[in-house]
C-alpha atoms as a PDB file:
ATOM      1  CA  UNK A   1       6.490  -1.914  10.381  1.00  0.00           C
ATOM      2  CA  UNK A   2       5.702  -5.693  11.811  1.00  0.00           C
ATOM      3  CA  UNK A   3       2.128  -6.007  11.606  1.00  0.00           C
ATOM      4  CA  UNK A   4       1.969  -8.672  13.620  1.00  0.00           C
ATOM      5  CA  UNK A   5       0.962  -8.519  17.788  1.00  0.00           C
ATOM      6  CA  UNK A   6       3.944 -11.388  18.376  1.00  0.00           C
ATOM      7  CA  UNK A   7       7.276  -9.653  19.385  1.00  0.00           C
ATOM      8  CA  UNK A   8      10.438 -11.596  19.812  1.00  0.00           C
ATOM      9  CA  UNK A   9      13.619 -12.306  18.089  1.00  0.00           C
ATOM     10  CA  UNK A  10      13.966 -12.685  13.971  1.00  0.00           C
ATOM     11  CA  UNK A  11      17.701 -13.626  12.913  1.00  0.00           C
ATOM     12  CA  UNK A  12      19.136 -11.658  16.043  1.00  0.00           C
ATOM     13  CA  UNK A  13      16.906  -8.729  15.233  1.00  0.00           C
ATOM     14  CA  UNK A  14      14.233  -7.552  17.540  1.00  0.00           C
ATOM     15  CA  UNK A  15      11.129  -7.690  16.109  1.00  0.00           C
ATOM     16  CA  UNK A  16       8.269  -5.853  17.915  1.00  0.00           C
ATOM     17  CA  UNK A  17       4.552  -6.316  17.577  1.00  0.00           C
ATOM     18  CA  UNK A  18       2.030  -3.219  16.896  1.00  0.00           C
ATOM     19  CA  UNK A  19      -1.267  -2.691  15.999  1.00  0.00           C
ATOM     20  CA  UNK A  20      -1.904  -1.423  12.395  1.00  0.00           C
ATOM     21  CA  UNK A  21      -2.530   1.827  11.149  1.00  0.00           C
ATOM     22  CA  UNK A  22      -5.951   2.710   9.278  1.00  0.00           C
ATOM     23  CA  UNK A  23      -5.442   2.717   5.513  1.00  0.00           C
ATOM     24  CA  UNK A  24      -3.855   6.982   5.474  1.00  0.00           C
ATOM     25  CA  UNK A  25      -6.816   7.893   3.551  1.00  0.00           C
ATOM     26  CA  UNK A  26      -9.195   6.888   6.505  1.00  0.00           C
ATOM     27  CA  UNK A  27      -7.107   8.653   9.167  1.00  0.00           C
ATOM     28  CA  UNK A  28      -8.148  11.807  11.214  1.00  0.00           C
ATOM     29  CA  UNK A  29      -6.042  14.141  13.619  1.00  0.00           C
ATOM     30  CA  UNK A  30      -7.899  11.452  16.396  1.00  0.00           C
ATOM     31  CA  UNK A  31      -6.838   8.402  15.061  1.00  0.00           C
ATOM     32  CA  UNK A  32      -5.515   6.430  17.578  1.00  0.00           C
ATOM     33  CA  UNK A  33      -3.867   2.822  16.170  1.00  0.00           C
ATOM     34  CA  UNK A  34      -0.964   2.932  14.709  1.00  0.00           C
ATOM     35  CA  UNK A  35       1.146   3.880  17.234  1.00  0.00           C
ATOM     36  CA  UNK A  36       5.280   3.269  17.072  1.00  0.00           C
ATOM     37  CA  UNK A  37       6.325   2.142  20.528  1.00  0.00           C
ATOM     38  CA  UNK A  38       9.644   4.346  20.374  1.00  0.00           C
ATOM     39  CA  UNK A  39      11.060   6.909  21.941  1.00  0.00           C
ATOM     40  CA  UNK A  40      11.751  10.289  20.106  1.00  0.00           C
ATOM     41  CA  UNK A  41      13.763  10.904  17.406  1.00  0.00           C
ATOM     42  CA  UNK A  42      15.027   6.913  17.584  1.00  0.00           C
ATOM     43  CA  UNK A  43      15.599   6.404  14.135  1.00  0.00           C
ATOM     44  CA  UNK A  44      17.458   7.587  10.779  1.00  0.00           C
ATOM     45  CA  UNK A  45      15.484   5.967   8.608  1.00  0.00           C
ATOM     46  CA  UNK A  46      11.779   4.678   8.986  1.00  0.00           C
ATOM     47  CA  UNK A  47      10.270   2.675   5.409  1.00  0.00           C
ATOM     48  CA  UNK A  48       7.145   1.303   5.028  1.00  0.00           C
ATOM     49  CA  UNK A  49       6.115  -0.805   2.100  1.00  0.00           C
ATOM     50  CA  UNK A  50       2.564  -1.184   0.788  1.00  0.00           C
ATOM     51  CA  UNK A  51       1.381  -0.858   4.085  1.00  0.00           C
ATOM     52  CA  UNK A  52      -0.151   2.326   5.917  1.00  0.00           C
ATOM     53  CA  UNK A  53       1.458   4.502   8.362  1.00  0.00           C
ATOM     54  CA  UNK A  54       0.693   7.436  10.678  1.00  0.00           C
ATOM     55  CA  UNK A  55       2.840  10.423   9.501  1.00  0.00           C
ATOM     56  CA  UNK A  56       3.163  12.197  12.403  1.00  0.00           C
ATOM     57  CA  UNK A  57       4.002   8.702  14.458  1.00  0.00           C
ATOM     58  CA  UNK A  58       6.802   8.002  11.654  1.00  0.00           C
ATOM     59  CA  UNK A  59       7.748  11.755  12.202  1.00  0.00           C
ATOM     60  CA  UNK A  60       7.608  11.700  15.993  1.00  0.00           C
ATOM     61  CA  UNK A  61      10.072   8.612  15.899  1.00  0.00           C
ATOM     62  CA  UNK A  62      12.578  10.101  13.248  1.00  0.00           C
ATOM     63  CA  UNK A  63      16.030  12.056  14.085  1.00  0.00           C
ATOM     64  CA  UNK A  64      16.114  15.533  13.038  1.00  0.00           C
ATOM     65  CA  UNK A  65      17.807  14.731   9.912  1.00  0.00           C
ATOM     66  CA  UNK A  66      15.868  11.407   9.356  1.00  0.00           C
ATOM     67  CA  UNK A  67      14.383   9.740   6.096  1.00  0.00           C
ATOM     68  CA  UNK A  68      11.146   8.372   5.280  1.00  0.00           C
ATOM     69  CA  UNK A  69      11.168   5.857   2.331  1.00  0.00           C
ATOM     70  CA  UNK A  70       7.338   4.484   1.228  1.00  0.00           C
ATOM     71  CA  UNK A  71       6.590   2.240  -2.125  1.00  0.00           C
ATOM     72  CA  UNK A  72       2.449   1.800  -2.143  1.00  0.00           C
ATOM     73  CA  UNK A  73       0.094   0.653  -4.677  1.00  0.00           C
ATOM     74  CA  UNK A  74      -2.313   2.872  -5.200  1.00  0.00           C
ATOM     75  CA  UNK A  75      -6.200   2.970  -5.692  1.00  0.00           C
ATOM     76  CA  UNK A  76      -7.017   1.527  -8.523  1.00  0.00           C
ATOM     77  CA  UNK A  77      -4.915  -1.400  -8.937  1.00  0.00           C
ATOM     78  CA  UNK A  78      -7.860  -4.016  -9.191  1.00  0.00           C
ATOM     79  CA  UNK A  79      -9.326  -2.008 -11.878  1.00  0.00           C
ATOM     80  CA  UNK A  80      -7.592  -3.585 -14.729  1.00  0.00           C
ATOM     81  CA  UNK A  81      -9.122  -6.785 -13.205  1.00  0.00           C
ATOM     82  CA  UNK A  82     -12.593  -5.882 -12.391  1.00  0.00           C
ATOM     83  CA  UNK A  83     -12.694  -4.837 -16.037  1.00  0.00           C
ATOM     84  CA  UNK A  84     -11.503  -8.205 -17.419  1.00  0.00           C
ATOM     85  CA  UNK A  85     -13.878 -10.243 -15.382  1.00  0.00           C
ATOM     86  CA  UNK A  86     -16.796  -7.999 -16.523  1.00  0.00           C
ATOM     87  CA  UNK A  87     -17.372  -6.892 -13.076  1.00  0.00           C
ATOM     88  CA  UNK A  88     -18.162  -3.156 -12.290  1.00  0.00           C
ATOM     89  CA  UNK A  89     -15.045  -1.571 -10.784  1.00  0.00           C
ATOM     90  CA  UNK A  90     -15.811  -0.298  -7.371  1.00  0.00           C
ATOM     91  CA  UNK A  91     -15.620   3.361  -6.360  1.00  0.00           C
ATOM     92  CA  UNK A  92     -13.098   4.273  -4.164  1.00  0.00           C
ATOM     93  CA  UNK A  93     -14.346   7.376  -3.008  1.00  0.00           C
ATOM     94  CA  UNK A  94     -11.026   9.276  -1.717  1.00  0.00           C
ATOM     95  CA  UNK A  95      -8.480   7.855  -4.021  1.00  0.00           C
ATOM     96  CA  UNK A  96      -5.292   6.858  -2.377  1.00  0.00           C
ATOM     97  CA  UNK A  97      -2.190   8.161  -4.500  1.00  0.00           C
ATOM     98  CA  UNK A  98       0.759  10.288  -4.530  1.00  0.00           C
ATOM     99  CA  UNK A  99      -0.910  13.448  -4.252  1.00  0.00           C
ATOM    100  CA  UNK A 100      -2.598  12.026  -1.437  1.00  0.00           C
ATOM    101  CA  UNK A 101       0.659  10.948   0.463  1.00  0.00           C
ATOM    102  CA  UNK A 102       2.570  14.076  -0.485  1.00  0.00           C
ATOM    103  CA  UNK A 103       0.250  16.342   1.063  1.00  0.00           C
ATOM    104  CA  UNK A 104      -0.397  13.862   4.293  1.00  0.00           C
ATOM    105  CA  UNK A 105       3.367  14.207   4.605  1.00  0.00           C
ATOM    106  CA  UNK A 106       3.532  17.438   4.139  1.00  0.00           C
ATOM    107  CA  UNK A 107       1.203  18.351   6.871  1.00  0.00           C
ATOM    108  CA  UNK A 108       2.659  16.246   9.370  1.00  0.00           C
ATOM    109  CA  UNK A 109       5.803  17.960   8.982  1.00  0.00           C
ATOM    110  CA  UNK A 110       8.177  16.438   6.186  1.00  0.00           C
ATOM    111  CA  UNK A 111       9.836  17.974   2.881  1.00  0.00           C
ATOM    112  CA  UNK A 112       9.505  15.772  -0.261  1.00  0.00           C
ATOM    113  CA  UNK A 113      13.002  15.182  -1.233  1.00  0.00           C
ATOM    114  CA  UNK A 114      12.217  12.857  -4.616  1.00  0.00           C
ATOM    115  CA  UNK A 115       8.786  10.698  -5.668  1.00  0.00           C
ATOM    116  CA  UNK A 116       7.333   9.426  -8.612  1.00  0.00           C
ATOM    117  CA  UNK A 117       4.448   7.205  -9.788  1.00  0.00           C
ATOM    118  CA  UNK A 118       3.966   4.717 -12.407  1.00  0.00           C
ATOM    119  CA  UNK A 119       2.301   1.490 -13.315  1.00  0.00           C
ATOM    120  CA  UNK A 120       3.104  -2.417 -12.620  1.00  0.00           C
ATOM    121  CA  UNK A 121       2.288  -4.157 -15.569  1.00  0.00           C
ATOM    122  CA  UNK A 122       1.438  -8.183 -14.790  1.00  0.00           C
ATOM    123  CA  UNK A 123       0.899 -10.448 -17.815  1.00  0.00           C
ATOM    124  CA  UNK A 124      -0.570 -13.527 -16.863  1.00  0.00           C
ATOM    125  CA  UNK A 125      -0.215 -16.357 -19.600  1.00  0.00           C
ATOM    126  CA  UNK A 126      -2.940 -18.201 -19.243  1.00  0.00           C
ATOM    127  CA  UNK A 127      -6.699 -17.621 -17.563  1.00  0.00           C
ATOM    128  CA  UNK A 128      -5.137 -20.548 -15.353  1.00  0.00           C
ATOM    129  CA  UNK A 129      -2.754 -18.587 -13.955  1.00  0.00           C
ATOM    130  CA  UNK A 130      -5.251 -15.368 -13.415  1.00  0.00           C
ATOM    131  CA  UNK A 131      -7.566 -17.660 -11.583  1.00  0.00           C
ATOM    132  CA  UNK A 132      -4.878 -18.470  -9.309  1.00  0.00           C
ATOM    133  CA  UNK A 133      -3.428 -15.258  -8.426  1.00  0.00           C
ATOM    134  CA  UNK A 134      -7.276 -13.988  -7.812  1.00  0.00           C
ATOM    135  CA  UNK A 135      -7.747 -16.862  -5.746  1.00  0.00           C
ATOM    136  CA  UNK A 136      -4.590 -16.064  -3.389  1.00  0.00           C
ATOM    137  CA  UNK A 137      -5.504 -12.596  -3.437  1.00  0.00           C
ATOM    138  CA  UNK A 138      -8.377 -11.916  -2.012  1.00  0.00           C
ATOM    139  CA  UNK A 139      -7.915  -8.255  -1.318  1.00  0.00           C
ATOM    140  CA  UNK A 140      -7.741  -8.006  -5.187  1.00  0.00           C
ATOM    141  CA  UNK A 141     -10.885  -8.872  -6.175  1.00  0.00           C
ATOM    142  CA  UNK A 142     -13.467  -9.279  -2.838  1.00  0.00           C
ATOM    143  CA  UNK A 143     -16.008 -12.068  -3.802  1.00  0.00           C
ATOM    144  CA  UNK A 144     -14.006 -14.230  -6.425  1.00  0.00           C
ATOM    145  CA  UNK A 145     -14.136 -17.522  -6.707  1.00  0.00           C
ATOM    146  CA  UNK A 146     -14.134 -19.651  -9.633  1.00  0.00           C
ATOM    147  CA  UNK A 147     -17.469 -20.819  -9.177  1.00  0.00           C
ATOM    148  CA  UNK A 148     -19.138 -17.058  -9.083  1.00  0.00           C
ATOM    149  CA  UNK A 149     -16.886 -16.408 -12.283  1.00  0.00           C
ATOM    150  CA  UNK A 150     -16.734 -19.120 -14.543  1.00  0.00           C
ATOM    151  CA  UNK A 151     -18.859 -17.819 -17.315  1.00  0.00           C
ATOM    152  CA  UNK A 152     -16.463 -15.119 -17.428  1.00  0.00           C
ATOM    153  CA  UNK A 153     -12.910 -17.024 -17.095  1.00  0.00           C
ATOM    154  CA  UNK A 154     -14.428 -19.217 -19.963  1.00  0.00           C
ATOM    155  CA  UNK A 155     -15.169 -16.117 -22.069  1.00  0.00           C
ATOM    156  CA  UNK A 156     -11.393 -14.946 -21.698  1.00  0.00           C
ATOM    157  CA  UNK A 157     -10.343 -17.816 -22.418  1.00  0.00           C
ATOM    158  CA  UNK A 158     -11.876 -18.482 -25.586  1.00  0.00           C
ATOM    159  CA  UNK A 159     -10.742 -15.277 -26.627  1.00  0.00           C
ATOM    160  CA  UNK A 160      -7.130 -16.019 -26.685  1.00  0.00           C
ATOM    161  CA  UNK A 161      -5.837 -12.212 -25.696  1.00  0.00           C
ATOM    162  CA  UNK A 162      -2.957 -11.383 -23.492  1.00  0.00           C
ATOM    163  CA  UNK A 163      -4.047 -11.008 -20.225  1.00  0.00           C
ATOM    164  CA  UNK A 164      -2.413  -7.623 -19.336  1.00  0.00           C
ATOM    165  CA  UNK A 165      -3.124  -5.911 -15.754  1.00  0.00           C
ATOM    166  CA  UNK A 166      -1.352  -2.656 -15.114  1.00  0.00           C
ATOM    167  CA  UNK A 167      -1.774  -1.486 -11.411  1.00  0.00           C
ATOM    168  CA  UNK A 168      -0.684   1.886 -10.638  1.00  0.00           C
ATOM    169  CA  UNK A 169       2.125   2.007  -7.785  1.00  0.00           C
ATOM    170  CA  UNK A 170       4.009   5.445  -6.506  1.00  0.00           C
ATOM    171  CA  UNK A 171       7.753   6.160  -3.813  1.00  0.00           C
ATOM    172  CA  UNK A 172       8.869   8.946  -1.933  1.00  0.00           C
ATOM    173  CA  UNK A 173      11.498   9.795  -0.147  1.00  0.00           C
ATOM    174  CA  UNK A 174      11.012  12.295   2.819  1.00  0.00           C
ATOM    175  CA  UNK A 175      12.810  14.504   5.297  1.00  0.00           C
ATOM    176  CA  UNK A 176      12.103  15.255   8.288  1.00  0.00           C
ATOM    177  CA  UNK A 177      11.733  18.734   8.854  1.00  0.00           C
ATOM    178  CA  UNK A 178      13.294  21.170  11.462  1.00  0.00           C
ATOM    179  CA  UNK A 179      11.167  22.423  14.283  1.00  0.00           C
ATOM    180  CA  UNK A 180      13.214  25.472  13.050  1.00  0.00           C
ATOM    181  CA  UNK A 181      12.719  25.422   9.182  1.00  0.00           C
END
């Protein structure tokens, strides 16, 4: 879904502005962003890729024999990080996974038709490099600079080790479900 409020036209596609959905673990039966302005049963297929959704909005807008596709990262992928740097890793309270999704999905009305999770390994070849992608990544790693961390990129790099980050990422696919199954 465009995250964006701007609506227009994209290489002769419509694109179409809408405000964001919480993060899925954060949502209630009240939530009320995240809207899809479509009509009913508009679409075959609905994906969504690392960013949230409202299942019963991507539900409401699906056809009867419509597909949900999702690839997220799940909680946890700073971790690897966070333990690098030296920093405590945060806690995320309600972990965001594919347990989590499943049974979001589930409740709002859709059969699990495949999924699996795994881990995205990075390897970063120099602290250099790591510094950089922390840098452009803010969401990674809230508070990093290279000034609040230098004692510690100095420590990794004088130790020479391959700088290995695995980050924890899941997919489904998803039916919708009859109103009559």
């Amino acid at each position: 879904m465009w995250k964006s409020r701007a609506s227009g036209w994209l290489r002769g596609i419509e694109v179409v502005g809408v405000d964001p959905a919480p993060y899925n673990i954060e949502q209630s039966a009240e939530t009320p962003a995240g809207t899809i302005p479509f009509p009913d049963s508009d679409f075959d297929l609905v994906t969504s890729r690392h960013e949230s959704y409202l299942p019963c909005e991507v539900n409401r807008v699906l056809a009867s024999d419509g597909c949900f596709l999702t690839q997220q990262v799940a909680s946890g992928a700073s971790d690897d990080l966070y333990r690098l740097i030296g920093w405590p890793v945060p806690n995320v309270g309600i972990a965001w996974n594919l347990a989590f999704a499943v049974r979001q999905l589930e409740q709002s009305g859709f059969a699990i038709d495949e999924a699996a999770e795994g881990h995205v390994t990075k390897h970063f070849t120099d602290i250099g490099a790591l510094a950089w992608y922390l840098q452009h990544m803010p969401f990674m790693m809230p508070g990093f600079s290279i000034e609040t961390a230098r004692d510690e990129l100095l420590r990794i790099a004088e130790a020479q080790k391959p700088l290995i980050i695995r980050q924890p990422w899941f997919w489904l696919k998803a039916s919708k479900l009859d109103a009559a199954d």
